[in-house]
C-alpha atoms as a PDB file:
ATOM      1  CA  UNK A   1      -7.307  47.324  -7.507  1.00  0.00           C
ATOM      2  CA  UNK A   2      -7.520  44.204  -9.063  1.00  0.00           C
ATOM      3  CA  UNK A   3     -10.923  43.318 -10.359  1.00  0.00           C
ATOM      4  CA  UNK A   4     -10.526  39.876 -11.712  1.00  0.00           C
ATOM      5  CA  UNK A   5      -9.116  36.813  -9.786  1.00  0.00           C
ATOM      6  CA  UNK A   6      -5.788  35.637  -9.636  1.00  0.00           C
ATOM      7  CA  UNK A   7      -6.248  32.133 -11.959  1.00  0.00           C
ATOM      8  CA  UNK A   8      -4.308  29.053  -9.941  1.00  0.00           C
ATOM      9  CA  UNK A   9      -2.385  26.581 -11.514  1.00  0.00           C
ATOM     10  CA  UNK A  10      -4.086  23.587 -12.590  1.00  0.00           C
ATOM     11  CA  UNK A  11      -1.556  20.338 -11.746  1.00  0.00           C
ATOM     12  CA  UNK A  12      -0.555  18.144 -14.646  1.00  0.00           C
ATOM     13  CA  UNK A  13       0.156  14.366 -14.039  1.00  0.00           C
ATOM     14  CA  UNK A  14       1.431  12.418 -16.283  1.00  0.00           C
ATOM     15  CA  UNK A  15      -1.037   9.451 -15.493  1.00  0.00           C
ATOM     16  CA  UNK A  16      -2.512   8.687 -19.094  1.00  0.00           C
ATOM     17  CA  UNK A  17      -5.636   6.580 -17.969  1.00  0.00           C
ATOM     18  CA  UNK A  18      -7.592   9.625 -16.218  1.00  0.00           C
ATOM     19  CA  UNK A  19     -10.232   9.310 -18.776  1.00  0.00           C
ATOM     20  CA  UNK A  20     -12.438   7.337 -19.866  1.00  0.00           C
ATOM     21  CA  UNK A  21     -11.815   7.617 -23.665  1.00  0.00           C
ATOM     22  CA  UNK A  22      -8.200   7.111 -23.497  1.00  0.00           C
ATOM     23  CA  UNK A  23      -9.178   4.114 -20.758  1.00  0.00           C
ATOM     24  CA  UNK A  24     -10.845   2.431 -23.848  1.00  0.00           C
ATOM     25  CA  UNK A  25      -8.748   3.223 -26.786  1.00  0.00           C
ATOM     26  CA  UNK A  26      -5.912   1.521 -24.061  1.00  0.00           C
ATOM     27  CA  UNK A  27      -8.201  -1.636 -23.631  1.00  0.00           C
ATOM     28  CA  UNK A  28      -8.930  -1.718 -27.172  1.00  0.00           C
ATOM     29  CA  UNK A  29      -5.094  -1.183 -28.417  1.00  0.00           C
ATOM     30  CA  UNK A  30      -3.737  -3.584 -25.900  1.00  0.00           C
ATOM     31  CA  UNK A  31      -6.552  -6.523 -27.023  1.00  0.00           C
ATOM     32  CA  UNK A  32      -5.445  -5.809 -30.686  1.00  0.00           C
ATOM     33  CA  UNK A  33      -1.809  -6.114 -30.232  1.00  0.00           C
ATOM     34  CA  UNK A  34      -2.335  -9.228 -28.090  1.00  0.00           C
ATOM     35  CA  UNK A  35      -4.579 -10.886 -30.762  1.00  0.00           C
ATOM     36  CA  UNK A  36      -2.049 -10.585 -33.394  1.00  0.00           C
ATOM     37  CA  UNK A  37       0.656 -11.936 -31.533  1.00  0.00           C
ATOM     38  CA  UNK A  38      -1.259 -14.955 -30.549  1.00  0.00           C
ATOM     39  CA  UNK A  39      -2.360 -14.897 -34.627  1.00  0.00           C
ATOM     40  CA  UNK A  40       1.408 -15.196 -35.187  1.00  0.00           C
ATOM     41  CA  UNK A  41       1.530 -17.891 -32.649  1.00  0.00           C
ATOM     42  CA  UNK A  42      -0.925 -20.224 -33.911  1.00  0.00           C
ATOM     43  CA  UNK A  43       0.479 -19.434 -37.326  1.00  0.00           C
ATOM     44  CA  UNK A  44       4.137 -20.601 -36.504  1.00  0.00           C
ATOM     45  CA  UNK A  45       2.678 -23.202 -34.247  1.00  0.00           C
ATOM     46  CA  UNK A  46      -0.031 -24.363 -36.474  1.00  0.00           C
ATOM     47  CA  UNK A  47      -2.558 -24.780 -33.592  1.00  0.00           C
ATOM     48  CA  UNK A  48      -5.034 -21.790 -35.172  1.00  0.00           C
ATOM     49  CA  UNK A  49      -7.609 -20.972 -32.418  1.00  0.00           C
ATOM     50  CA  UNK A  50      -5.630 -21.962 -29.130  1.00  0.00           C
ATOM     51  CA  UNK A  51      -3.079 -18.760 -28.956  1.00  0.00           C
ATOM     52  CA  UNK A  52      -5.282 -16.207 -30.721  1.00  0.00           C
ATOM     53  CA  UNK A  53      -8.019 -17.177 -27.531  1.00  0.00           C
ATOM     54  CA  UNK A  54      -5.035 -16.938 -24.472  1.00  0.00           C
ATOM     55  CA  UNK A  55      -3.674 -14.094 -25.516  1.00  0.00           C
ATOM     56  CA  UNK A  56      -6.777 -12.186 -26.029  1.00  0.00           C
ATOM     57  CA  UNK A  57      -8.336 -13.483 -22.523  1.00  0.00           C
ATOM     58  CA  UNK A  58      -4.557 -12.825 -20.797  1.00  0.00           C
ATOM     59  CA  UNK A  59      -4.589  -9.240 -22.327  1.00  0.00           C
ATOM     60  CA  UNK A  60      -8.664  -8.535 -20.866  1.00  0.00           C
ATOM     61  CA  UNK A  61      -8.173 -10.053 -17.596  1.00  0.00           C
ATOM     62  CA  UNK A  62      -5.547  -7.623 -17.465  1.00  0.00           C
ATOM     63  CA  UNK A  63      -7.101  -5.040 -18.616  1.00  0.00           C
ATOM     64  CA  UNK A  64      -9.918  -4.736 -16.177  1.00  0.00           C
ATOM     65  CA  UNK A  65      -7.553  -6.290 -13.377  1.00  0.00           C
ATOM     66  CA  UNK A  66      -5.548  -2.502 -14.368  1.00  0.00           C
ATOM     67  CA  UNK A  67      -8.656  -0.517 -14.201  1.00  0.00           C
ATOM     68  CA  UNK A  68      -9.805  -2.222 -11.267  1.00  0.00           C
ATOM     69  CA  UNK A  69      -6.283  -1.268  -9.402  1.00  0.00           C
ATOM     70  CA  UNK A  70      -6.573   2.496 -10.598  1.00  0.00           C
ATOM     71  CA  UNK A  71     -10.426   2.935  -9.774  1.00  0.00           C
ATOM     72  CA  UNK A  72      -9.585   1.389  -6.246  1.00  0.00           C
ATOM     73  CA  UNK A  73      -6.708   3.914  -6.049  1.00  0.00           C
ATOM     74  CA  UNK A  74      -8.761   6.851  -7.382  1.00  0.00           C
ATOM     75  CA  UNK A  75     -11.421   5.838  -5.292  1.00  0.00           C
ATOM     76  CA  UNK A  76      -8.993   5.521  -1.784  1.00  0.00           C
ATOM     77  CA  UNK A  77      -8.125   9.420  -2.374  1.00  0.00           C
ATOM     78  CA  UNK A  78     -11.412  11.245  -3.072  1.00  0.00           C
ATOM     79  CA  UNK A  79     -11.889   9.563   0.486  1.00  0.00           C
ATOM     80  CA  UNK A  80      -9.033  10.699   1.935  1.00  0.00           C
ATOM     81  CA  UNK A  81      -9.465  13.587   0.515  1.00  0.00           C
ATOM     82  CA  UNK A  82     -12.918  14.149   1.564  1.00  0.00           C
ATOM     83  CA  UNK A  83     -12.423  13.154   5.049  1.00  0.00           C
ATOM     84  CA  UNK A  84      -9.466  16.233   4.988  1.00  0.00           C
ATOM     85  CA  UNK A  85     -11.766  18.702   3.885  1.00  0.00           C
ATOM     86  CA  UNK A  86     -14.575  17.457   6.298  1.00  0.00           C
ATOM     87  CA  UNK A  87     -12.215  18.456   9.365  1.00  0.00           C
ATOM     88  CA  UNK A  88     -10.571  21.043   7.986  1.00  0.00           C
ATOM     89  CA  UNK A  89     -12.781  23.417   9.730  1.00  0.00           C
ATOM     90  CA  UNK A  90     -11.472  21.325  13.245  1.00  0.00           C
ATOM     91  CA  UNK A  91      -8.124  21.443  12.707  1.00  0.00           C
ATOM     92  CA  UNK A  92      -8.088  25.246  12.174  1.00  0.00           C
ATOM     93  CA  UNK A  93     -10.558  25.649  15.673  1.00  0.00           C
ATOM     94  CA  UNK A  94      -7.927  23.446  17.361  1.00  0.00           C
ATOM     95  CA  UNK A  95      -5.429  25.512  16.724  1.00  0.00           C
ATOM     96  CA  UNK A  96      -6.685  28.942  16.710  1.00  0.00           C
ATOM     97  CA  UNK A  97      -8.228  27.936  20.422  1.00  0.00           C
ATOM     98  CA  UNK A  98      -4.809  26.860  21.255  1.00  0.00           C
ATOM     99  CA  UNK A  99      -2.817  30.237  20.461  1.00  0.00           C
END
């Protein structure tokens, strides 16, 4: 007689922008590193605001273009996911009234 519950396994994916913290520190890291290569740019280049400003706006719009693709895709299977769970209880009528 077992008088605690069996614990299930919790799935690990290796997705590392499924929080918001590491989201940010991602943004913030990849702006950075963009910035100083367009800072090396207008150094070699001698043109001093013109790559520091298009890599920095190349390495936002991306950014938020990347967290716009994995909301969308986050959001697309809570609804699938949802919509399983909703007829769930239909699925098992169906096929228990079938039998």
């Amino acid at each position: 007689m077992k008088l605690l519950p069996t614990r299930k396994s919790v799935a690990q994916t290796g997705n590392s922008s499924h929080d918001s913290l590491g989201r940010g520190v991602e943004i913030a890291v990849s702006v950075g590193v963009f910035f100083v290569i367009g800072l090396l740019l207008d150094s070699v280049f001698e043109t001093k605001p013109v790559f520091i400003l298009a890599c920095t706006i190349f390495s936002m719009l991306g950014s938020f273009a990347r967290l716009w693709y994995v909301y969308d895709t986050d959001m697309r299977t809570q609804e699938f996911n949802r919509r399983a769970a909703t007829t769930q209880h239909m699925q098992k009528s169906d096929l228990a009234s079938r039998q």
